[in-house]
N, C-alpha and C. Protein backbone atom coordinates (compact mmCIF):
# COMPACT_ATOMS: atom_id res chain seq x y z
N UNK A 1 0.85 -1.16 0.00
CA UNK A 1 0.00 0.00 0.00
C UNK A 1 0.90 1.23 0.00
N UNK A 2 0.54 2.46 -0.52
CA UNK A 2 -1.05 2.71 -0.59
C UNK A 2 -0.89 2.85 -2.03
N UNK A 3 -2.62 2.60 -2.05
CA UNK A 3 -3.22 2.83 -3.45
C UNK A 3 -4.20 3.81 -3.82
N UNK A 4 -3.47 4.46 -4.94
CA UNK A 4 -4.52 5.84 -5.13
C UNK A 4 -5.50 5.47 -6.42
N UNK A 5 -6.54 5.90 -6.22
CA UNK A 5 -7.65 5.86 -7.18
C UNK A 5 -8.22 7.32 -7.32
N UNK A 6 -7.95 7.78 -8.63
CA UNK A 6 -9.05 8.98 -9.62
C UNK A 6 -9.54 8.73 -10.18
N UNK A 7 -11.07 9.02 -9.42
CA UNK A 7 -12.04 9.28 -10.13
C UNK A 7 -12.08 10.68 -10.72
N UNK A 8 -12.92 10.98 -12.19
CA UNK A 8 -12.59 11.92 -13.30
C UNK A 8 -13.62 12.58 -14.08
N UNK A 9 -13.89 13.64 -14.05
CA UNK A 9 -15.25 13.43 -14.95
C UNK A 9 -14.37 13.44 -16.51
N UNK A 10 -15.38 12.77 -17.15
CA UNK A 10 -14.70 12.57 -18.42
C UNK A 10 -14.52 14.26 -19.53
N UNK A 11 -14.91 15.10 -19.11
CA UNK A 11 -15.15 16.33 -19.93
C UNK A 11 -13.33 17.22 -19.66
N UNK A 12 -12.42 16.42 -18.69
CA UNK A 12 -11.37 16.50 -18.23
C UNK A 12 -10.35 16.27 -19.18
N UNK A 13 -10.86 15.42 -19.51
CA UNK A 13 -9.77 14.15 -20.88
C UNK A 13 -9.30 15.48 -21.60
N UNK A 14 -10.01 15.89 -22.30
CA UNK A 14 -8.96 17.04 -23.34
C UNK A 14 -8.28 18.09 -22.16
N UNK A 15 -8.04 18.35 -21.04
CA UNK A 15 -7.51 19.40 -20.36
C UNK A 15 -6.79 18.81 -19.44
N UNK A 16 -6.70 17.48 -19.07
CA UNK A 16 -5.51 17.13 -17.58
C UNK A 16 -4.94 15.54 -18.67
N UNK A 17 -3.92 15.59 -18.46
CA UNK A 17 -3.06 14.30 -19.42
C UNK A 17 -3.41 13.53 -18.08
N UNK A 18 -4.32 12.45 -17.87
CA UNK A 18 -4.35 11.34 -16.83
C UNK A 18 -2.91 10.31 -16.40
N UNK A 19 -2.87 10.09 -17.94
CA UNK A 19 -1.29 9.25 -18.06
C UNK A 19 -0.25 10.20 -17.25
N UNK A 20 -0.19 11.34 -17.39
CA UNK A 20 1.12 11.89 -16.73
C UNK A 20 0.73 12.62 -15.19
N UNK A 21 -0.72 12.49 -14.77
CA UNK A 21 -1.16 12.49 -13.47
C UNK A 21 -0.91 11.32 -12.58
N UNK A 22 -0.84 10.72 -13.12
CA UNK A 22 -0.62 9.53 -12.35
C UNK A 22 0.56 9.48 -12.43
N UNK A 23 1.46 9.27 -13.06
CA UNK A 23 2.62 9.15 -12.84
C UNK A 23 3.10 10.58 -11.95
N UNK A 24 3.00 11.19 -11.87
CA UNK A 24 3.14 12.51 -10.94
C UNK A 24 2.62 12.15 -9.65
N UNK A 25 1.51 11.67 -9.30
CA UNK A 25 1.24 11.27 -8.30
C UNK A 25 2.24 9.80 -7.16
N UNK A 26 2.58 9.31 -8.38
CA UNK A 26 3.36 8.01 -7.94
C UNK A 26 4.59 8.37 -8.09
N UNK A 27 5.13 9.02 -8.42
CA UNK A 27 6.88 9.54 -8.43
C UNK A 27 6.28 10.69 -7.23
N UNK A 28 5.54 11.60 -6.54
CA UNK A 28 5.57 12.08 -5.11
C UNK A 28 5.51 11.00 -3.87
N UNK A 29 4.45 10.02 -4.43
CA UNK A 29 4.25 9.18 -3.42
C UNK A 29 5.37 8.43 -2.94
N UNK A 30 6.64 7.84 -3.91
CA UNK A 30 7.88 7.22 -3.95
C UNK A 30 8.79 8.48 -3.59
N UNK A 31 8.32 9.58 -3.11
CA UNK A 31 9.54 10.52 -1.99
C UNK A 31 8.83 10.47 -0.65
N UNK A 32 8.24 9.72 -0.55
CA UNK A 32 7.30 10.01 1.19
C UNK A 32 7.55 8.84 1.56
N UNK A 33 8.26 9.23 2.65
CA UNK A 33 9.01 7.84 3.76
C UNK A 33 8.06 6.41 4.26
N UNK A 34 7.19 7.28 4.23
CA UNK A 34 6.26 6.09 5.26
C UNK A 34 5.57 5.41 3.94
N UNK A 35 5.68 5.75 2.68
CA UNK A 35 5.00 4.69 1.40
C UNK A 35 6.12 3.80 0.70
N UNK A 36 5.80 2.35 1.53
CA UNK A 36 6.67 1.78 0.65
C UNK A 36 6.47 1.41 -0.96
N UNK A 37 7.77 1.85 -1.81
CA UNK A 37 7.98 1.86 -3.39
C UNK A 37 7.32 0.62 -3.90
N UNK A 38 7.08 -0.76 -3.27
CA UNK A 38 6.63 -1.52 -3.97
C UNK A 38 5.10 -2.03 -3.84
N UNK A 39 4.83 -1.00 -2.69
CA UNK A 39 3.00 -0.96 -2.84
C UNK A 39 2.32 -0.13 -3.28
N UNK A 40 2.87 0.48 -3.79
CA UNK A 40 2.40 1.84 -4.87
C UNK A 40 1.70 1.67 -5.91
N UNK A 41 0.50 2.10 -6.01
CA UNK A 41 -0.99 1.82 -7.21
C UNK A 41 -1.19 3.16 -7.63
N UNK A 42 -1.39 3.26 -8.40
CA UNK A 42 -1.83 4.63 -9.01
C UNK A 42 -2.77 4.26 -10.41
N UNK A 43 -4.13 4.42 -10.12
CA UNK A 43 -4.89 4.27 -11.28
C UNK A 43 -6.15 5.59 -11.29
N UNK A 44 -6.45 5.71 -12.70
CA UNK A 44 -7.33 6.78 -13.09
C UNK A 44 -8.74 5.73 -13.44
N UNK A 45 -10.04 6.35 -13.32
CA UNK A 45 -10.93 5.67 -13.22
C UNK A 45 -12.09 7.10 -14.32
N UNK A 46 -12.18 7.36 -15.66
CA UNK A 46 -13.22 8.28 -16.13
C UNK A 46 -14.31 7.93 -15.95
N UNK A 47 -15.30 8.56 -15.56
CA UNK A 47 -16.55 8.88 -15.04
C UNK A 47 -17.13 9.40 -16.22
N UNK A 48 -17.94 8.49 -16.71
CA UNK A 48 -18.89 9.01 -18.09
C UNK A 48 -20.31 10.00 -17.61
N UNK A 49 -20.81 9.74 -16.96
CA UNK A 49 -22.16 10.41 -16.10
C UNK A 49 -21.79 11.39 -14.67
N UNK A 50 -22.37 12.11 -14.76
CA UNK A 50 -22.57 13.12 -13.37
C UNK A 50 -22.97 14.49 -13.63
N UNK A 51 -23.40 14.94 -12.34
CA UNK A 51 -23.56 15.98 -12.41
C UNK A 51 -23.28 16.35 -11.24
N UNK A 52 -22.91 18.34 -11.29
CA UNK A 52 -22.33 19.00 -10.59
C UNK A 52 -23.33 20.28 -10.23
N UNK A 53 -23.35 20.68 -9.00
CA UNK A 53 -23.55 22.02 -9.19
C UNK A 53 -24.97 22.54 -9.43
N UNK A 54 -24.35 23.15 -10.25
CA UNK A 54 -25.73 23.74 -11.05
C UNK A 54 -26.19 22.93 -12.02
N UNK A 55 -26.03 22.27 -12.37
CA UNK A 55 -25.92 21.38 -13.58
C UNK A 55 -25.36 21.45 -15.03
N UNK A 56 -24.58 22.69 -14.81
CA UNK A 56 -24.12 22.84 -16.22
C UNK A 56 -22.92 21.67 -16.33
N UNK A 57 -22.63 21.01 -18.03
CA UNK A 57 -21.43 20.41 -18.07
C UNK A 57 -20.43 20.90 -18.29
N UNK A 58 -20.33 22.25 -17.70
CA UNK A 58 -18.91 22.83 -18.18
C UNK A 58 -17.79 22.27 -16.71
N UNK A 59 -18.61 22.21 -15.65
CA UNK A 59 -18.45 21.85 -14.46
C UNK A 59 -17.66 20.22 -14.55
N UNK A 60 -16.41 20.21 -14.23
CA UNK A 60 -15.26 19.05 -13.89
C UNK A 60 -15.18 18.72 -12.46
N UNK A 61 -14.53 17.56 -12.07
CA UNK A 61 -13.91 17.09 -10.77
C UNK A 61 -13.27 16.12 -11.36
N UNK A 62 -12.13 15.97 -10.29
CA UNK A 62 -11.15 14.93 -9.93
C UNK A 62 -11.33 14.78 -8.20
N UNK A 63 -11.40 13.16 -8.21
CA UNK A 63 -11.86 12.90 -6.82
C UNK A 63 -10.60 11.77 -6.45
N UNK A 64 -9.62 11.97 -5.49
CA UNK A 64 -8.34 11.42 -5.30
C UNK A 64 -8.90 10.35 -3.82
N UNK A 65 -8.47 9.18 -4.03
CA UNK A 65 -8.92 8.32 -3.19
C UNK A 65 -7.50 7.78 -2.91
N UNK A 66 -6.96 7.47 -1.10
CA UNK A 66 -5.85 6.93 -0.78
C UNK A 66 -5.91 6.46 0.23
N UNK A 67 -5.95 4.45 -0.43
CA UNK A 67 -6.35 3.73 0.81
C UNK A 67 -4.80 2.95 1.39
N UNK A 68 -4.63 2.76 2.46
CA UNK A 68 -3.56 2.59 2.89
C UNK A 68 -3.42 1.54 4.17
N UNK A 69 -2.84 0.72 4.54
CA UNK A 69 -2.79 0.06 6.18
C UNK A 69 -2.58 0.41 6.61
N UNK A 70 -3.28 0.11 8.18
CA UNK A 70 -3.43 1.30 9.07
C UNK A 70 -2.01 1.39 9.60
N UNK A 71 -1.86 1.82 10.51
CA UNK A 71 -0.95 1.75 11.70
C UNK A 71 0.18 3.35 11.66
N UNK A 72 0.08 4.46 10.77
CA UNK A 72 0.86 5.35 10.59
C UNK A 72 0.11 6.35 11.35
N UNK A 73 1.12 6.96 12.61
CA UNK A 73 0.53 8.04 13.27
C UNK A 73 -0.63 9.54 12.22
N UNK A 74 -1.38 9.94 12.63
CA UNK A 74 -2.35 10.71 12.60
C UNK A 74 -0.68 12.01 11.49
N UNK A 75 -0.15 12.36 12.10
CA UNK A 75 0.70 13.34 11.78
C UNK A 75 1.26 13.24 10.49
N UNK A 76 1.79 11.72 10.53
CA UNK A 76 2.34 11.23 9.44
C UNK A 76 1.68 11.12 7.82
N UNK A 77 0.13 10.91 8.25
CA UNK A 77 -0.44 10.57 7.63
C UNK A 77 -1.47 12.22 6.89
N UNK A 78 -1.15 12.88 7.47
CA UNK A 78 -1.58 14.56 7.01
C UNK A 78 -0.72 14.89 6.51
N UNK A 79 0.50 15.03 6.90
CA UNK A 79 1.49 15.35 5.78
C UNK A 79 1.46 14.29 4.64
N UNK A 80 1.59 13.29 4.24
CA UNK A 80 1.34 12.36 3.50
C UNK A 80 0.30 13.31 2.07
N UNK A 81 -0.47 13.22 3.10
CA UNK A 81 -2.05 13.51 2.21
C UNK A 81 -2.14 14.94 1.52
N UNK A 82 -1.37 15.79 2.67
CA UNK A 82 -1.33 17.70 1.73
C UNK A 82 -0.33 17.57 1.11
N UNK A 83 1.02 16.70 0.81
CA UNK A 83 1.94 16.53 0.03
C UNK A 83 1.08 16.09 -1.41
N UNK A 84 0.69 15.09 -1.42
CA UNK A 84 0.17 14.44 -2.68
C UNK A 84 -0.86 15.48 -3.09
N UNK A 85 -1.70 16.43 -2.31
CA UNK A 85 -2.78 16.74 -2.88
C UNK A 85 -2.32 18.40 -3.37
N UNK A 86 -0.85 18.60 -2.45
CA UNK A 86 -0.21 19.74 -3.87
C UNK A 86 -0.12 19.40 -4.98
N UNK A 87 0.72 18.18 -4.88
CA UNK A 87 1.27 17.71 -6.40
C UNK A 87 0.00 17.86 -7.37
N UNK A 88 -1.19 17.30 -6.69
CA UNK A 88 -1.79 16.59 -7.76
C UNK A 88 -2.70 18.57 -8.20
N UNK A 89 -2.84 19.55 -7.02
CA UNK A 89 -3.34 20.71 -7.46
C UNK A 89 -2.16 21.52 -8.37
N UNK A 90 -1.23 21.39 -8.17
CA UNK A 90 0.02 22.04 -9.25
C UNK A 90 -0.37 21.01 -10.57
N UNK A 91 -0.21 20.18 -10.52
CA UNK A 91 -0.74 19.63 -11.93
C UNK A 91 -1.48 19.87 -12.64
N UNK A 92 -2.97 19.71 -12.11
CA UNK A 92 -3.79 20.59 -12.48
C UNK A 92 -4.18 22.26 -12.94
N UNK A 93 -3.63 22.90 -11.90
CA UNK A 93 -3.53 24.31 -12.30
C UNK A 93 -3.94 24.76 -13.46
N UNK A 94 -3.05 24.49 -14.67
CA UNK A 94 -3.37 24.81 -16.18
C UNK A 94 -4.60 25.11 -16.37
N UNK A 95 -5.18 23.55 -16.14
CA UNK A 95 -6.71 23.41 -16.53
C UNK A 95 -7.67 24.24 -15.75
N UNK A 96 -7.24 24.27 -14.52
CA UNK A 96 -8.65 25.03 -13.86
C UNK A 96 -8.23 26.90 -14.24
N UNK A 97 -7.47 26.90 -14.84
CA UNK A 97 -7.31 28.29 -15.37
C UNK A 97 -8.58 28.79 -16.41
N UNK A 98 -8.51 27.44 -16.98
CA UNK A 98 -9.13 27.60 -18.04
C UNK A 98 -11.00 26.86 -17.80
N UNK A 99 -10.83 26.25 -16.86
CA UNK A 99 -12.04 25.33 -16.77
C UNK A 99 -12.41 25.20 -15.31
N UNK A 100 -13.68 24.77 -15.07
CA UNK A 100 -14.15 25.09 -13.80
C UNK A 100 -13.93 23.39 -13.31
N UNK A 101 -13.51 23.29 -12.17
CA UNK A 101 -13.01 21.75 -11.88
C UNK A 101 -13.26 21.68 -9.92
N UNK A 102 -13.72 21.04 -9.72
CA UNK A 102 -13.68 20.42 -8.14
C UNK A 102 -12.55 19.33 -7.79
N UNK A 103 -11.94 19.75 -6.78
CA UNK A 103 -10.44 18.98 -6.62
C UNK A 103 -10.72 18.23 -5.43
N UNK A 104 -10.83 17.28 -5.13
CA UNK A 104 -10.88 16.50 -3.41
C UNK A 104 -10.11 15.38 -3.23
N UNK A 105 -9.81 14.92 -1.88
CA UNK A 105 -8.92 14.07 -2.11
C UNK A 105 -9.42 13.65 -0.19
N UNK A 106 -9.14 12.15 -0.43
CA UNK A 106 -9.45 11.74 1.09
C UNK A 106 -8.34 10.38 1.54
N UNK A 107 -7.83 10.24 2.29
CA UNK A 107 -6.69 9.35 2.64
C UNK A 107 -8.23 7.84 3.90
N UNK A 108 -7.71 7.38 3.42
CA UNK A 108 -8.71 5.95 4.59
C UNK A 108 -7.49 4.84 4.66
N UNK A 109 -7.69 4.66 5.98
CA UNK A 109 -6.74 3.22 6.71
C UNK A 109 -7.67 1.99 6.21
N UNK A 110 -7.01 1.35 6.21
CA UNK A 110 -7.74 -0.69 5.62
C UNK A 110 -6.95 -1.18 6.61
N UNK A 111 -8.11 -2.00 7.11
CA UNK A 111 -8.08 -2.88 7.97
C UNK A 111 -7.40 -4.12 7.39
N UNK A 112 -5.69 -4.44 7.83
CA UNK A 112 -5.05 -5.30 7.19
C UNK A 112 -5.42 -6.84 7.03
N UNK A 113 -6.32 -7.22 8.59
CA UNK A 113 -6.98 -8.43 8.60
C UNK A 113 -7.97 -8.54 7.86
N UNK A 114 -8.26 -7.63 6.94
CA UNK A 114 -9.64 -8.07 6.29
C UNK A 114 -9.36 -7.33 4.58
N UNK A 115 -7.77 -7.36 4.42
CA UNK A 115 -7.23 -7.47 3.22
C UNK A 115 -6.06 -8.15 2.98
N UNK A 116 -6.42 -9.35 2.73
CA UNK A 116 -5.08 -9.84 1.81
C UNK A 116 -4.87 -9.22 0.62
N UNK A 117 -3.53 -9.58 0.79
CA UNK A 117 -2.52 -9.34 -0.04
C UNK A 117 -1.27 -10.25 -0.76
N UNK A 118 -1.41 -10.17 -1.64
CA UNK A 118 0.27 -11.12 -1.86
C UNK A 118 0.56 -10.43 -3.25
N UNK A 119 1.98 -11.35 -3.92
CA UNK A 119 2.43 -10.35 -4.87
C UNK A 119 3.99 -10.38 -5.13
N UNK A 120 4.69 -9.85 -6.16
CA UNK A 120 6.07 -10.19 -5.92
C UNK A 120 6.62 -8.83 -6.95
N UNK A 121 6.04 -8.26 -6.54
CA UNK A 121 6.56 -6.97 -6.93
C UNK A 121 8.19 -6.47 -6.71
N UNK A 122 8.41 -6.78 -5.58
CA UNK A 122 9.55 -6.73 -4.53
C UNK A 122 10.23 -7.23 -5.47
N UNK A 123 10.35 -8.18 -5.83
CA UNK A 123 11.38 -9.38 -6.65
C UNK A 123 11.79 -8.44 -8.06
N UNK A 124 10.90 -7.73 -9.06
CA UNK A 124 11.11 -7.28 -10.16
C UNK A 124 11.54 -5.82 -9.72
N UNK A 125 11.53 -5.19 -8.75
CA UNK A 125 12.04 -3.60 -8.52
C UNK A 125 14.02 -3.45 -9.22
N UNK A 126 13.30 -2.47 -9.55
CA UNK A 126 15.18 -2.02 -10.71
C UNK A 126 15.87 -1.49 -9.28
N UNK A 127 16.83 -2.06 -9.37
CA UNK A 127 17.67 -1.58 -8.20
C UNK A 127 18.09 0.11 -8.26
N UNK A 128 17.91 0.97 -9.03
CA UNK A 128 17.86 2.23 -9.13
C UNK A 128 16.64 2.76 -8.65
N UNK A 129 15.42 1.99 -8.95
CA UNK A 129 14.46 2.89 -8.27
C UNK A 129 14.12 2.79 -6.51
């Protein structure tokens, strides 16, 4: 862990490169001590339907989800969360210059006994990263 999930409204696609959000998100997450490099998820999820607001569709969001095992002090875990959720508002920027967008982002602990896990990620890591 942890694993981030964006959700997107799809009217986004021509104004935020997803492919290079995510990777922005996962090259910050791989400088923060307490995330180890080989549980690192980073996936984008477009949202074909919604509505916002007033209901106009000019209206965007990106909704940043970061689920993680528990056990990292309260402190640790706020810095964690306003670190990633600069990155991911400097990224953005451009677009909401130009476009009206809702930014949120929420960090949740998982209960490790009631998620397995396995995997061998560990085994294929490039010794540079």
């Amino acid at each position: 862990m942890p694993h981030f999930q964006i959700d997107y409204s799809a009217n986004l696609e021509e104004v935020v490169d997803m492919a290079a959000l995510c990777e922005v998100i996962r090259a910050t997450a791989a400088q923060i001590e307490t995330f180890p490099l080989a549980g690192i998820r980073v996936r984008a999820t477009r949202v074909d339907y919604c509505a916002m607001a007033d209901g106009s569709p000019k209206h965007g969001f990106l909704d940043l989800s970061i689920r993680l095992r528990a056990g990292r002090p309260e402190d640790v875990k706020k810095a964690a969360v306003e670190r990633i959720f600069a990155a991911l508002k400097e990224f953005v920027a451009p677009a909401m210059a130009t476009q009206s967008i809702a930014l949120s982002a929420e960090m949740r602990d998982i209960d490790a006994d009631l998620s397995p896990k396995f995997g061998n990620v560990r085994d294929h890591l490039e010794t540079s990263a």
